[in-house]
N, C-alpha and C. Protein backbone atom coordinates (compact mmCIF):
# COMPACT_ATOMS: atom_id res chain seq x y z
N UNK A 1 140.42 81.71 122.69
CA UNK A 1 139.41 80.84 122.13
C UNK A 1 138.13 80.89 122.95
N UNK A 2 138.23 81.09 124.51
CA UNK A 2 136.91 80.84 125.21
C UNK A 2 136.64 82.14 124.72
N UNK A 3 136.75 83.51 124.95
CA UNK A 3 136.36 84.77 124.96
C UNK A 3 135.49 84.66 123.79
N UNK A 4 135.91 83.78 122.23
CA UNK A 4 135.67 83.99 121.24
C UNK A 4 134.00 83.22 120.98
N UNK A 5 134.15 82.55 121.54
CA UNK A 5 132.51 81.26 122.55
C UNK A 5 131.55 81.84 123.09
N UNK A 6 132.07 82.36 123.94
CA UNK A 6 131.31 83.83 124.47
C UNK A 6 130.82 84.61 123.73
N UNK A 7 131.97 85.05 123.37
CA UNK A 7 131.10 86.60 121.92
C UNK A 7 130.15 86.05 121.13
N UNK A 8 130.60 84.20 120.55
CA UNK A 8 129.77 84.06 119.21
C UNK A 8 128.03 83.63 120.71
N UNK A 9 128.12 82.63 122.06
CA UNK A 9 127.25 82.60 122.27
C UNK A 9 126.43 83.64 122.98
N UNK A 10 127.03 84.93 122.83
CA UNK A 10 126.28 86.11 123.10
C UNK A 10 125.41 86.35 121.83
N UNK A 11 126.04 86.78 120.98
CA UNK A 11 125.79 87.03 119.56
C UNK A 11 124.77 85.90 119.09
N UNK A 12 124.46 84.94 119.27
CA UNK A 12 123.07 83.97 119.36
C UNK A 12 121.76 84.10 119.89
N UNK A 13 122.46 84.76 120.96
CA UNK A 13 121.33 84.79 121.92
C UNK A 13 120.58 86.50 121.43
N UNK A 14 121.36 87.20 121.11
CA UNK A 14 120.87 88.67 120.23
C UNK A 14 120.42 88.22 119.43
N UNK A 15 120.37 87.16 118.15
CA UNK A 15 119.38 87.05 117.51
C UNK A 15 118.19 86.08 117.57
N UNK A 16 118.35 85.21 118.24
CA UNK A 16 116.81 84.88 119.02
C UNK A 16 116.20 86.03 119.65
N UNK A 17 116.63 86.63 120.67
CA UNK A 17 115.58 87.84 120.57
C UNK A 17 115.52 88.67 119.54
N UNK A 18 116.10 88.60 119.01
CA UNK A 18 115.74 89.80 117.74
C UNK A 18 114.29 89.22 116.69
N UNK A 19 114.78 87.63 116.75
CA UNK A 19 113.66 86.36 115.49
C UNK A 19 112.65 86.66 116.74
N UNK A 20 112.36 86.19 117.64
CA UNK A 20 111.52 86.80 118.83
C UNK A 20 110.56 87.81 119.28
N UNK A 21 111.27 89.09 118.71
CA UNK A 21 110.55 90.42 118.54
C UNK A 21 109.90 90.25 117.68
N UNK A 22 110.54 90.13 116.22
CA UNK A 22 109.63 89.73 114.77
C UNK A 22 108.26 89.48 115.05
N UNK A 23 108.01 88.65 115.77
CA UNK A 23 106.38 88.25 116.28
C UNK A 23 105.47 89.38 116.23
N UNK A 24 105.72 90.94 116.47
CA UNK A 24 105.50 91.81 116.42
C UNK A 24 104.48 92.50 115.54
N UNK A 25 105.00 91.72 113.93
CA UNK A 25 104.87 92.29 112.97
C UNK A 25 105.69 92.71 111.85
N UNK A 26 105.85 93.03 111.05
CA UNK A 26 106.74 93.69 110.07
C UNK A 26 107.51 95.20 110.64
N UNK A 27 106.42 95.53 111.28
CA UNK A 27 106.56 97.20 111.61
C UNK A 27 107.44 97.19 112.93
N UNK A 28 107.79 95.97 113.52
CA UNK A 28 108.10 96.11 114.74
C UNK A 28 107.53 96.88 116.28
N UNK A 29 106.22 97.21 115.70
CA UNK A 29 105.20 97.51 116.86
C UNK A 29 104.27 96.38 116.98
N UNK A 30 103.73 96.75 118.18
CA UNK A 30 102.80 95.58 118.85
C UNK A 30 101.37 96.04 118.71
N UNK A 31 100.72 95.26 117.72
CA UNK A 31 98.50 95.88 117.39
C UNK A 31 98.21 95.94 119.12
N UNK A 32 97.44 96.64 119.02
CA UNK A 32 96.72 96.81 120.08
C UNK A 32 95.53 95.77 119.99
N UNK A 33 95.60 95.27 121.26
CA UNK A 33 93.97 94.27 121.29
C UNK A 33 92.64 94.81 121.03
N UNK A 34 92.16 93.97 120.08
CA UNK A 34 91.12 94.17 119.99
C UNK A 34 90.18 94.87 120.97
N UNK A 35 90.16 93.88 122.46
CA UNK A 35 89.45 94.05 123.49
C UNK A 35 89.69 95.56 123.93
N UNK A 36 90.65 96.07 123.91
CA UNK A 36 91.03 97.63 124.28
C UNK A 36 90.10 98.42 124.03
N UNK A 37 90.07 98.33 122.51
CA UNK A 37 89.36 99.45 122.00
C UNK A 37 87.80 98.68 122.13
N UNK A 38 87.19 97.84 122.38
CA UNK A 38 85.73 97.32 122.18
C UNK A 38 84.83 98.85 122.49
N UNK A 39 85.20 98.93 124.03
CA UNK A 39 84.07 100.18 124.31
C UNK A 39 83.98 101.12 123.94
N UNK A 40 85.03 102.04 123.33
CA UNK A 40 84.99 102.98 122.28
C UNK A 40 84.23 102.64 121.10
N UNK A 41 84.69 101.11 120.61
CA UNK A 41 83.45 101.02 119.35
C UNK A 41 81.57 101.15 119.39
N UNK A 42 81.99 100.20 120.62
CA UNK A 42 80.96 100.01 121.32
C UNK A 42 79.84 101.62 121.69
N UNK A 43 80.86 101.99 122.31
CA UNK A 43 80.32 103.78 122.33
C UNK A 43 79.54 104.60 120.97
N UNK A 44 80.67 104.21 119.95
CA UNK A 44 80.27 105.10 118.88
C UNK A 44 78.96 104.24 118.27
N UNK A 45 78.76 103.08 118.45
CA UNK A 45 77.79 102.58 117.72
C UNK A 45 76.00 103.22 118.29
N UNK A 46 76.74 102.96 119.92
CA UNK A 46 74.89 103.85 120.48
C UNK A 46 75.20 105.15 120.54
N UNK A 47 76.08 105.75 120.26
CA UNK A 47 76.14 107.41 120.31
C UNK A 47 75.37 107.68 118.81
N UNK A 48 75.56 106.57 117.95
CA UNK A 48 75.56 106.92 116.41
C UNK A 48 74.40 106.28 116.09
N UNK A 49 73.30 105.13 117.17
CA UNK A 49 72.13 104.45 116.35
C UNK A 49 72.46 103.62 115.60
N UNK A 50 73.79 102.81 115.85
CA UNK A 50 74.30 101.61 114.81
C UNK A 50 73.94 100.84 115.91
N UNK A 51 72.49 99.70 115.36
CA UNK A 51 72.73 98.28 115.48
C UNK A 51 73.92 97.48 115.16
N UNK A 52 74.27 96.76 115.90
CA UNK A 52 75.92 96.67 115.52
C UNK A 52 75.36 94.73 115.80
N UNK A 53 76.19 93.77 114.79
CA UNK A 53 76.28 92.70 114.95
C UNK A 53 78.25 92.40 115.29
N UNK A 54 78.65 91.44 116.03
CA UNK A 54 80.14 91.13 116.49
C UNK A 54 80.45 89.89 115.72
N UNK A 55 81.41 90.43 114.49
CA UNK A 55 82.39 89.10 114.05
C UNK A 55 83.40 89.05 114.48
N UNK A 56 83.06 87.55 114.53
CA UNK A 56 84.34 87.16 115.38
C UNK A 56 85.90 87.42 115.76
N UNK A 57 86.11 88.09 114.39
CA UNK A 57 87.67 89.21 114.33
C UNK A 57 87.47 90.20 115.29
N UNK A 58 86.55 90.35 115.72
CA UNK A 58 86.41 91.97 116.89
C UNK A 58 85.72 93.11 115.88
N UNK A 59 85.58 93.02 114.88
CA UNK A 59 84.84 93.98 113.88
C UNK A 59 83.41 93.65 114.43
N UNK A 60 82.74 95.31 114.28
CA UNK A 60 81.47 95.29 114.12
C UNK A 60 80.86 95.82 113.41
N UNK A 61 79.88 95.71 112.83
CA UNK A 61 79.17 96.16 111.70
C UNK A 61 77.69 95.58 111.86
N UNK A 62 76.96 96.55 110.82
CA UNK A 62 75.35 96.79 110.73
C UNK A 62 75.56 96.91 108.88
N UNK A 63 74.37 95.74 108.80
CA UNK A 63 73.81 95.38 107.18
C UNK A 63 72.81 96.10 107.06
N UNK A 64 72.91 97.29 106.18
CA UNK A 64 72.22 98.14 106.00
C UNK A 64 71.03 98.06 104.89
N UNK A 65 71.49 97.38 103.60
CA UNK A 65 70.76 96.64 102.64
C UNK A 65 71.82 95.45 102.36
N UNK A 66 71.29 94.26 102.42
CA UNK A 66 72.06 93.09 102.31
C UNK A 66 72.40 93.19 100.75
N UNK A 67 72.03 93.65 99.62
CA UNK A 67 72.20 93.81 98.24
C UNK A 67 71.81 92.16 97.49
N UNK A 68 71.88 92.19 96.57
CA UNK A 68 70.57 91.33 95.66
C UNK A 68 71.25 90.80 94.42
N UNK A 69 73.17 91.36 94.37
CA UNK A 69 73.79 91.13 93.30
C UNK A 69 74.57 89.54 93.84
N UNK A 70 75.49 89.61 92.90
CA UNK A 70 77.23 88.22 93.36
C UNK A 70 76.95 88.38 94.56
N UNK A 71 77.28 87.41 95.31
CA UNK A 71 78.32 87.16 96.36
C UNK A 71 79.87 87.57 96.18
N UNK A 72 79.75 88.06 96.80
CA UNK A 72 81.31 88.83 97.03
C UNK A 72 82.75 87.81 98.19
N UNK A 73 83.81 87.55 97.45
CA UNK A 73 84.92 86.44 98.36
C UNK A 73 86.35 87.50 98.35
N UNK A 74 87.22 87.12 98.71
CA UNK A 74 88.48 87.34 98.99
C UNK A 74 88.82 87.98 97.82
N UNK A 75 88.59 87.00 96.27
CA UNK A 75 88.61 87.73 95.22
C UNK A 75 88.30 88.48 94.20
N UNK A 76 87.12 88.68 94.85
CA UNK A 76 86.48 90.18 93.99
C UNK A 76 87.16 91.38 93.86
N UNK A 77 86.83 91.84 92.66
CA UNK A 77 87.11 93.04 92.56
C UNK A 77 85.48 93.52 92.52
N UNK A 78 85.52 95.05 93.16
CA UNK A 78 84.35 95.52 93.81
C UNK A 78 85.09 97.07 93.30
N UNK A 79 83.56 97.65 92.93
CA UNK A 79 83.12 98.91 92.87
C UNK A 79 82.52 99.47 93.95
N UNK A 80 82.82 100.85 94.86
CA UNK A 80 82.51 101.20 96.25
C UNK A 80 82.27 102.44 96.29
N UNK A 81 81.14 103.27 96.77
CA UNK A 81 80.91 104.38 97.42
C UNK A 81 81.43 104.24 98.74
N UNK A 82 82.01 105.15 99.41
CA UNK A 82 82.50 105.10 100.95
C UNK A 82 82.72 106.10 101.66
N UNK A 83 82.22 106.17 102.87
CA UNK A 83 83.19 107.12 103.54
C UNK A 83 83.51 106.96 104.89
N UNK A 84 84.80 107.35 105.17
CA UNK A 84 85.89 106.92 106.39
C UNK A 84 85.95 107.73 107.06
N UNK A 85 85.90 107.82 108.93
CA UNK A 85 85.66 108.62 109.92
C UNK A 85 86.20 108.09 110.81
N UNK A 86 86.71 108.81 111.82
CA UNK A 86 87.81 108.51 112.94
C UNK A 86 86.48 108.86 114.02
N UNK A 87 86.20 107.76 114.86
CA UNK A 87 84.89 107.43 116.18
C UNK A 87 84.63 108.51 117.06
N UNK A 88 85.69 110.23 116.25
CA UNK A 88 85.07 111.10 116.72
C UNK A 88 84.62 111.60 116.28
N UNK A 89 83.97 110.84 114.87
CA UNK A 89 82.98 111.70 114.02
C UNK A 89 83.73 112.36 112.66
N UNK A 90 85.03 112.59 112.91
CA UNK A 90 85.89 113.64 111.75
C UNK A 90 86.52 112.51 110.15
N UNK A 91 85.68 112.73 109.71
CA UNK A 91 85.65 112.37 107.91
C UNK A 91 87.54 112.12 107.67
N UNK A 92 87.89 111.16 107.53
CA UNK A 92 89.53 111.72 106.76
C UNK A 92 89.32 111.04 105.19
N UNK A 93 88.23 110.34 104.70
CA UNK A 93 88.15 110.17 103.39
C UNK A 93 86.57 109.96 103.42
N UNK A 94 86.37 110.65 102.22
CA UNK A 94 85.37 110.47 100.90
C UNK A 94 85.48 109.92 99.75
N UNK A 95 84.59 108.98 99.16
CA UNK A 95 84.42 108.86 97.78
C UNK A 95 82.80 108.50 97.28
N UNK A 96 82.80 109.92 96.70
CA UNK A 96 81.58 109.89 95.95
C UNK A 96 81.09 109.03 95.06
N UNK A 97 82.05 108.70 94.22
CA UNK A 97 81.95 107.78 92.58
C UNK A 97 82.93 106.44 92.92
N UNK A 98 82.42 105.61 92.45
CA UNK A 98 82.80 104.21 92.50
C UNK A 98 84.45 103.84 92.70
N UNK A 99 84.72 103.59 93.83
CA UNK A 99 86.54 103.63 93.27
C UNK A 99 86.64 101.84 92.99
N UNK A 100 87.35 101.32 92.23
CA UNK A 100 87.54 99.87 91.88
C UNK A 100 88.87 99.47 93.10
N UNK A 101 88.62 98.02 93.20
CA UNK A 101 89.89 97.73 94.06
C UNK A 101 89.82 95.94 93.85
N UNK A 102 90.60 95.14 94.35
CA UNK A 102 90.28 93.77 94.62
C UNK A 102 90.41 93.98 96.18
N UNK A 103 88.92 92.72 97.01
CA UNK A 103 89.36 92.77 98.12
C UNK A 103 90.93 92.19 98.39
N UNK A 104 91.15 91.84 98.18
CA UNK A 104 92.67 91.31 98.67
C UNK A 104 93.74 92.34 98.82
N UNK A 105 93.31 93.60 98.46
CA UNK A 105 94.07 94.80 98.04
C UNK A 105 94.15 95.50 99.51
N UNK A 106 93.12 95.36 100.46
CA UNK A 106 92.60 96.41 101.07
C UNK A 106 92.68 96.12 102.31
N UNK A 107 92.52 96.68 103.17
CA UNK A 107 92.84 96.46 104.84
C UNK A 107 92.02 95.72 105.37
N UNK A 108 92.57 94.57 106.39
CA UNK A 108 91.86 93.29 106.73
C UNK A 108 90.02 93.66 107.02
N UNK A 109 90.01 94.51 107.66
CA UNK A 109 88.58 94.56 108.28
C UNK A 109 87.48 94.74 107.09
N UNK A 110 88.30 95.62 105.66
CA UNK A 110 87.19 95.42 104.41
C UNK A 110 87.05 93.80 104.14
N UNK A 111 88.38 93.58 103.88
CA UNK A 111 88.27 91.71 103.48
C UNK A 111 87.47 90.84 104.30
N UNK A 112 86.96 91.18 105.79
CA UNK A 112 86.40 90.37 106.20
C UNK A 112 84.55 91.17 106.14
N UNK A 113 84.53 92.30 106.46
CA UNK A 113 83.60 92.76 106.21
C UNK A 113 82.62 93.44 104.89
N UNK A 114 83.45 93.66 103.84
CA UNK A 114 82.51 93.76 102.41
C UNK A 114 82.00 92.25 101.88
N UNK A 115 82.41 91.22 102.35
CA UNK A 115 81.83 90.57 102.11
C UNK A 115 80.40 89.57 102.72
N UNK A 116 79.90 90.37 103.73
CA UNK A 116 79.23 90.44 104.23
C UNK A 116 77.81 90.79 103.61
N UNK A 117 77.77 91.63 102.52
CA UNK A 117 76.85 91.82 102.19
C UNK A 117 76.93 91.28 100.05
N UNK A 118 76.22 92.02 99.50
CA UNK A 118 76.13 90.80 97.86
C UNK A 118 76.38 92.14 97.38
N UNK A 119 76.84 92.44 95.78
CA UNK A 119 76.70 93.23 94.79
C UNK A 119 75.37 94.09 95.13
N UNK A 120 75.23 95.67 95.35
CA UNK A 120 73.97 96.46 95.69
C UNK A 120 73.65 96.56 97.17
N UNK A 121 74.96 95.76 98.22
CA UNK A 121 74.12 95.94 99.17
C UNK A 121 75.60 97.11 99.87
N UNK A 122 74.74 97.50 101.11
CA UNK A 122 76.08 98.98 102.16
C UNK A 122 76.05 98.12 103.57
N UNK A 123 76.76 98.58 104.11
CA UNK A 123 77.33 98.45 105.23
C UNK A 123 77.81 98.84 106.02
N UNK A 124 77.48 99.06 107.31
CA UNK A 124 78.69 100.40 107.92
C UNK A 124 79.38 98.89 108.83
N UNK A 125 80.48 99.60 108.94
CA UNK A 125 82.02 99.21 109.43
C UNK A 125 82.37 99.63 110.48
N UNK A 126 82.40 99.17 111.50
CA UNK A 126 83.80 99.69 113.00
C UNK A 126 84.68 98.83 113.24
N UNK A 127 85.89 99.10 112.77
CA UNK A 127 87.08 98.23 112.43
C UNK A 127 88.38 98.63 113.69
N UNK A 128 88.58 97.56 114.47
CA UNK A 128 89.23 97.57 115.03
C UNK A 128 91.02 98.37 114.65
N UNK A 129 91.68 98.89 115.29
CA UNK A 129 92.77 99.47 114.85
C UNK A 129 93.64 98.09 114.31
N UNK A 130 93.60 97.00 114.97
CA UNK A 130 94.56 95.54 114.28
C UNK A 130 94.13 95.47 112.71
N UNK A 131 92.87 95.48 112.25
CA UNK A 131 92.18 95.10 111.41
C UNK A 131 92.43 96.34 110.30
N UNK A 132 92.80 97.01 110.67
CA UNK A 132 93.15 98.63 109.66
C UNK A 132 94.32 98.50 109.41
N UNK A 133 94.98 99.46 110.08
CA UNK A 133 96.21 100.48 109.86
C UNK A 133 97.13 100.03 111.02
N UNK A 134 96.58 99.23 112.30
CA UNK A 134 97.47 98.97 113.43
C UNK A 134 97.95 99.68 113.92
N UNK A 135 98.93 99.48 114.26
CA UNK A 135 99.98 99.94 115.02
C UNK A 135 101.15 101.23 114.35
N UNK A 136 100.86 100.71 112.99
CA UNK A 136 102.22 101.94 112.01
C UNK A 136 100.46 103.34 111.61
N UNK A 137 99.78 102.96 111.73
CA UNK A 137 99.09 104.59 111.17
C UNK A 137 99.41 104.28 109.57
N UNK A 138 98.33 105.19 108.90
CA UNK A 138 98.46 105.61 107.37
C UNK A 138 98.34 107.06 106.82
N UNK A 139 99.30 107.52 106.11
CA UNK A 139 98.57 109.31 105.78
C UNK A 139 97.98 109.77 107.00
N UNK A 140 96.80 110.24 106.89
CA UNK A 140 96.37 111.13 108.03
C UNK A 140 95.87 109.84 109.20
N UNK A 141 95.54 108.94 108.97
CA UNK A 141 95.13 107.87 110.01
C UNK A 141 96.35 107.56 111.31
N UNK A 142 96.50 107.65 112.12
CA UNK A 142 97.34 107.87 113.23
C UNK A 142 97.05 106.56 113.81
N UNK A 143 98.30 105.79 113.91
CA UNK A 143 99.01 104.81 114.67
C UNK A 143 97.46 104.00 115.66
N UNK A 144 97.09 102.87 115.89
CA UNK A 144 95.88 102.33 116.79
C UNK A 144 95.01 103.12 117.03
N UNK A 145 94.43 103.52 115.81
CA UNK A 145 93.49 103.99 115.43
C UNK A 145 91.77 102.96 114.92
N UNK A 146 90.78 102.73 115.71
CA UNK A 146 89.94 102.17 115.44
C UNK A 146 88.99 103.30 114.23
N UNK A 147 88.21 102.83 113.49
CA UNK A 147 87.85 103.38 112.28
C UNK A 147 86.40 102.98 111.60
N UNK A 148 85.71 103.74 111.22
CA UNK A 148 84.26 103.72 110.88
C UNK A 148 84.04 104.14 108.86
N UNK A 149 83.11 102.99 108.33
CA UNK A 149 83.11 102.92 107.13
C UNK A 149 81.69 102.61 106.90
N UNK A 150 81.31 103.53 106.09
CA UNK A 150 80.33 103.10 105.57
C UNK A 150 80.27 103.06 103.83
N UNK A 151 79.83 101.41 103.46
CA UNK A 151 79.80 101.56 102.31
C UNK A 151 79.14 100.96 101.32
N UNK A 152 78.65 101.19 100.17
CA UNK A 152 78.04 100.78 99.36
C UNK A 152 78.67 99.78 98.22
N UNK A 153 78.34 98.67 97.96
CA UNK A 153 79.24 98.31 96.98
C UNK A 153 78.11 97.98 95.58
N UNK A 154 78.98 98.52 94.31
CA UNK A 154 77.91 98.53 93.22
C UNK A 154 78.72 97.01 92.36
């Protein structure tokens, strides 16, 4: 009977740390801090001539034309010219012609940053790796990866 006390209060204590880890994330990896990557963003913005303004998420970005249309929230759906570059300059997406999406669809740093500007206005983007793709990577985007966007929304 004691042995059996034991096993079950071993077996307790494995899943508090296990509910414990969870904190993690879904993915069971840990985002990298914001603060990590700052000077790399930081870098690419005067390597690149981006006036850069700091919201408070750790994203930075430059309002390129504030645009003159809606106000844009959480639930828009938005029409977007864009294109996506890894802070060494190398393109891993293009889109020429308008792709449709709802923000709510899309990786935190658009949701906090397309709305930044109105219907007609662009924006470039340096999105922290938490605020992207994190810690799991996407397709060609590789694991704490910080990320550069510039985009137009029609």
């Amino acid at each position: 009977m004691r042995s059996k006390l034991i096993v079950l209060g071993f077996m307790a204590i494995l899943a508090i740390s296990a509910i414990s880890c969870g904190k993690t994330g879904d993915s069971g990896c840990t985002p990298v801090p914001v603060a990590n990557e700052k000077a790399a963003m930081v870098k690419f913005c005067t390597d690149n001539n981006i006036t850069y303004t700091e919201h408070p998420s750790g994203l930075l970005y430059q309002i390129m034309i504030p645009g003159s249309g809606a106000a844009l929230d959480a639930t828009s759906i938005v029409d977007a010219i864009y294109t996506g570059k890894f802070l060494n300059g190398v393109t891993f997406e293009a889109n020429a012609t308008p792709a449709r999406f709802g923000l709510n669809q899309v990786i935190e740093g658009w949701r906090i940053g397309i709305p930044l500007v109105k219907r007609g206005g662009k924006i470039r983007l340096i999105i922290p790796s938490a605020l992207a793709y994190s810690c799991v990577g996407k397709g060609s985007i590789p694991p704490n990866t910080p990320l550069y966007f510039e985009v137009t929304v029609n």
